[in-house]
N, C-alpha and C. Protein backbone atom coordinates (compact mmCIF):
# COMPACT_ATOMS: atom_id res chain seq x y z
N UNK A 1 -8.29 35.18 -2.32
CA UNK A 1 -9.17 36.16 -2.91
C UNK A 1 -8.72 37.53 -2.44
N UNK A 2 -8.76 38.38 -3.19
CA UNK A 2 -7.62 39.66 -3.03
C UNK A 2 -9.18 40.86 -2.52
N UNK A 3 -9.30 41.38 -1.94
CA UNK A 3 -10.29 42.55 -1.53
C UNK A 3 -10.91 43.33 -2.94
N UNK A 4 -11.58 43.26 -2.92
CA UNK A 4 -12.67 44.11 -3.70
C UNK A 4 -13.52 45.14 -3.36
N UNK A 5 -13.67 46.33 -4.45
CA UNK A 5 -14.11 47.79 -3.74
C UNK A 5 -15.56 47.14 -3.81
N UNK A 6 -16.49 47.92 -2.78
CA UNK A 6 -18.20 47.60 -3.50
C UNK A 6 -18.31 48.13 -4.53
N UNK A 7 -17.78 48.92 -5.78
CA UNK A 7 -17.98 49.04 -7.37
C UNK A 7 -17.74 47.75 -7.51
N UNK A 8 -16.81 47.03 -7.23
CA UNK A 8 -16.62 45.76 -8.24
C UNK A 8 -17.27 44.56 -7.99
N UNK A 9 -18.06 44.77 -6.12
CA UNK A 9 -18.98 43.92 -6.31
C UNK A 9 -20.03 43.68 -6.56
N UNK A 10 -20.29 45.27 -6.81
CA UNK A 10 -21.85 46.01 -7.11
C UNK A 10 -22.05 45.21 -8.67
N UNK A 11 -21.01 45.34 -9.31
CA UNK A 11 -20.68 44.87 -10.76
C UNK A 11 -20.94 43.94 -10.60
N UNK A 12 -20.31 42.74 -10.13
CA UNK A 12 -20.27 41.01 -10.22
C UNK A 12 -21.45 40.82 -9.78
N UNK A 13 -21.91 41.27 -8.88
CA UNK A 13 -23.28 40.60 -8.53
C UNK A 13 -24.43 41.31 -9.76
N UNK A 14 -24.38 42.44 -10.27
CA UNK A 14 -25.14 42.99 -11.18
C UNK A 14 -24.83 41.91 -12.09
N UNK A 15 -23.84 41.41 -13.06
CA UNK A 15 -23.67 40.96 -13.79
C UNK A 15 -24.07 39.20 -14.34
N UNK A 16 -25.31 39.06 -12.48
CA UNK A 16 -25.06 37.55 -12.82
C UNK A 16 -24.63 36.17 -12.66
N UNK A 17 -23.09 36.46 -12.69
CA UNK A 17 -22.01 35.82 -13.00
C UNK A 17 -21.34 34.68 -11.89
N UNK A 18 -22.29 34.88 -10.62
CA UNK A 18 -22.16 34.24 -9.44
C UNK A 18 -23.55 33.29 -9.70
N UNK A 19 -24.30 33.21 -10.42
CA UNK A 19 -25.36 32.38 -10.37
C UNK A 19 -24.84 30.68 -10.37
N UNK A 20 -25.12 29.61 -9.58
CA UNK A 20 -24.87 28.60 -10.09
C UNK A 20 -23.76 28.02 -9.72
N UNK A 21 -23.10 28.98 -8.90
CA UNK A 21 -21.43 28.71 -9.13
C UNK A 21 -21.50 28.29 -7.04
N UNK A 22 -20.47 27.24 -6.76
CA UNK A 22 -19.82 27.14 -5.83
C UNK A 22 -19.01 28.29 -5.08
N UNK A 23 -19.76 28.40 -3.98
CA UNK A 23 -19.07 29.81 -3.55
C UNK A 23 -19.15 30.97 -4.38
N UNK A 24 -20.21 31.23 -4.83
CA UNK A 24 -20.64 31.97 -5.77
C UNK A 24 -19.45 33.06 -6.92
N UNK A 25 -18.34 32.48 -6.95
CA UNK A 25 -17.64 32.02 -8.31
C UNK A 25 -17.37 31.17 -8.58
N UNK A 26 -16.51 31.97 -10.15
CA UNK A 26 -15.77 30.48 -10.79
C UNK A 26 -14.53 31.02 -11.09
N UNK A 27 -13.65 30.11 -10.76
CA UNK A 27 -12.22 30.24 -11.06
C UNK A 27 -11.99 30.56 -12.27
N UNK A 28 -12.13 29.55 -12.82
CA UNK A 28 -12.35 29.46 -14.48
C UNK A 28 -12.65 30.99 -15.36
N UNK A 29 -13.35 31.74 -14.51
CA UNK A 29 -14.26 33.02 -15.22
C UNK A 29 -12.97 33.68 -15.69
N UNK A 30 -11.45 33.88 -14.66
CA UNK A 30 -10.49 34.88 -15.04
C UNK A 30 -10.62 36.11 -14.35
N UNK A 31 -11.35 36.34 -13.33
CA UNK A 31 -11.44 37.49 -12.75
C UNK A 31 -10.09 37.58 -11.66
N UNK A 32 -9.58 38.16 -11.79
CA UNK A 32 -7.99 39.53 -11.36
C UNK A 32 -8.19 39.14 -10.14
N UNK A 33 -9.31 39.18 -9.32
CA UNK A 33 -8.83 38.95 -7.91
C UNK A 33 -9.21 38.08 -7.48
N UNK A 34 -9.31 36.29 -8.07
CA UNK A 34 -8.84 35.17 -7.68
C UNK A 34 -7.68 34.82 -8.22
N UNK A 35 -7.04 34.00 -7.09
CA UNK A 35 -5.66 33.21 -7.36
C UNK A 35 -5.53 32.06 -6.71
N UNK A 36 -4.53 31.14 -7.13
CA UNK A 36 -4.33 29.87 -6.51
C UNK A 36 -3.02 30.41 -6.04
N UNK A 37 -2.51 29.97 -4.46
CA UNK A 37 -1.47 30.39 -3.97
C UNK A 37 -0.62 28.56 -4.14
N UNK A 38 -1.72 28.12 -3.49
CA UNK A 38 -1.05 26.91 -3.54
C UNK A 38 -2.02 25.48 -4.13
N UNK A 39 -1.52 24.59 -4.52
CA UNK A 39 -1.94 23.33 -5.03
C UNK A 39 -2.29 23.52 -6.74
N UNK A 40 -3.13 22.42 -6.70
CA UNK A 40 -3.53 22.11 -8.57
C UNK A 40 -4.80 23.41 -9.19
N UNK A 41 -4.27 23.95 -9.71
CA UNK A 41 -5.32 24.83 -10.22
C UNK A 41 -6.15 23.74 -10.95
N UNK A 42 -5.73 23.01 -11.87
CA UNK A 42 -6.86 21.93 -12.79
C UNK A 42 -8.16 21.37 -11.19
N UNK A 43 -7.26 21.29 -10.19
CA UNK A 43 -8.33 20.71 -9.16
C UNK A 43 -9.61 21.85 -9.12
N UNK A 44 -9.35 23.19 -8.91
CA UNK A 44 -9.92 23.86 -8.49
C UNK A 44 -11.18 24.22 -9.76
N UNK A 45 -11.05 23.90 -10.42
CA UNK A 45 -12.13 23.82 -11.99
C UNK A 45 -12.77 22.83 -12.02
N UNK A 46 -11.96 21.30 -11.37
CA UNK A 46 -13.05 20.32 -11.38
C UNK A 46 -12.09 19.07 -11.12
N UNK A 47 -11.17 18.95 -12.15
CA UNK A 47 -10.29 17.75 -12.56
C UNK A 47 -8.83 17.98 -12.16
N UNK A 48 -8.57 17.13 -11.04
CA UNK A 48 -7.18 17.16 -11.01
C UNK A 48 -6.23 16.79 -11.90
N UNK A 49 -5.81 17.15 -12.85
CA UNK A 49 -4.96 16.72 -13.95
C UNK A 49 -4.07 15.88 -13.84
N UNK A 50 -3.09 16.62 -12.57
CA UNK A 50 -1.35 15.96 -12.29
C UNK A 50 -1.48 14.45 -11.57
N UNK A 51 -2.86 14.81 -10.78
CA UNK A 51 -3.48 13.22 -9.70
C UNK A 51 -3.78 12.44 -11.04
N UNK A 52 -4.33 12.60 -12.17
CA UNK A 52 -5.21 11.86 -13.18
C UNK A 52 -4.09 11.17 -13.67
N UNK A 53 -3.32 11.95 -14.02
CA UNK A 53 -1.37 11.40 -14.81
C UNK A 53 -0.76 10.37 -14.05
N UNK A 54 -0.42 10.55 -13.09
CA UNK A 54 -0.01 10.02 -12.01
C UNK A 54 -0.50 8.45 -12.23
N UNK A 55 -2.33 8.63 -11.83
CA UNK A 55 -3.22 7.31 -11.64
C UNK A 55 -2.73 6.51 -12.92
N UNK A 56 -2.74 7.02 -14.18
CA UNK A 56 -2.92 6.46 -15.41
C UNK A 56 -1.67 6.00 -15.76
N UNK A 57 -0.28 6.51 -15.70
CA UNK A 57 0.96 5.99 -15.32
C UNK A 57 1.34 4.73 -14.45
N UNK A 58 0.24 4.48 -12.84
CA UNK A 58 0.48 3.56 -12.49
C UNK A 58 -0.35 2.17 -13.05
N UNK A 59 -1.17 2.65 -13.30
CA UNK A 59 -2.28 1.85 -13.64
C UNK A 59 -1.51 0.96 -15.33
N UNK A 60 -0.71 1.91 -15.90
CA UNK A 60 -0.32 1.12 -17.63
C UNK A 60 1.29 0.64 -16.62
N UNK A 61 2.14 1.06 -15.82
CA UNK A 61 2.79 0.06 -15.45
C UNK A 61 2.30 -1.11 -14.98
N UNK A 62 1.03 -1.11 -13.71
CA UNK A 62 0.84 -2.68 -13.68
C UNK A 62 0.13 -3.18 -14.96
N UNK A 63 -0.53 -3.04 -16.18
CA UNK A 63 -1.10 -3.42 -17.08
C UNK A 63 0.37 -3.96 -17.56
N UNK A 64 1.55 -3.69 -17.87
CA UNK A 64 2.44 -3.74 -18.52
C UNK A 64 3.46 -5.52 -17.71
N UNK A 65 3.31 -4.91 -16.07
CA UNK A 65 4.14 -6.05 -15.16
C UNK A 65 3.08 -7.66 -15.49
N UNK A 66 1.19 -7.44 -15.90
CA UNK A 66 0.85 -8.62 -15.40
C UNK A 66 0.62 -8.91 -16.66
């Protein structure tokens, strides 16, 4: 999370937009000063995608071996 002036948090919190939310954002929203440096962004929204691929790949090889 990159530093923010109090205008911009005067804003976000005026706006709401933290209601509801884990750590009172959301990744998802697109706001400029979150980033993922490292790992699955799909994790950080909810659903690990690349882990889900992975599972479902092993899972239709053994469907396939038995």
């Amino acid at each position: 999370m990159d530093s923010i002036s109090d205008r911009q948090l005067a804003g976000y919190l005026d706006s709401g937009q933290w209601q509801g939310k884990a750590g009172a954002f959301g990744y998802q929203d697109g706001h400029d000063w979150l980033q993922i440096l490292e790992g699955s962004e799909s994790n950080v929204v909810g659903l690990p995608l690349e882990l889900l691929a992975e599972m479902l790949q092993s899972w239709q090889q053994e469907a396939n071996l038995g």
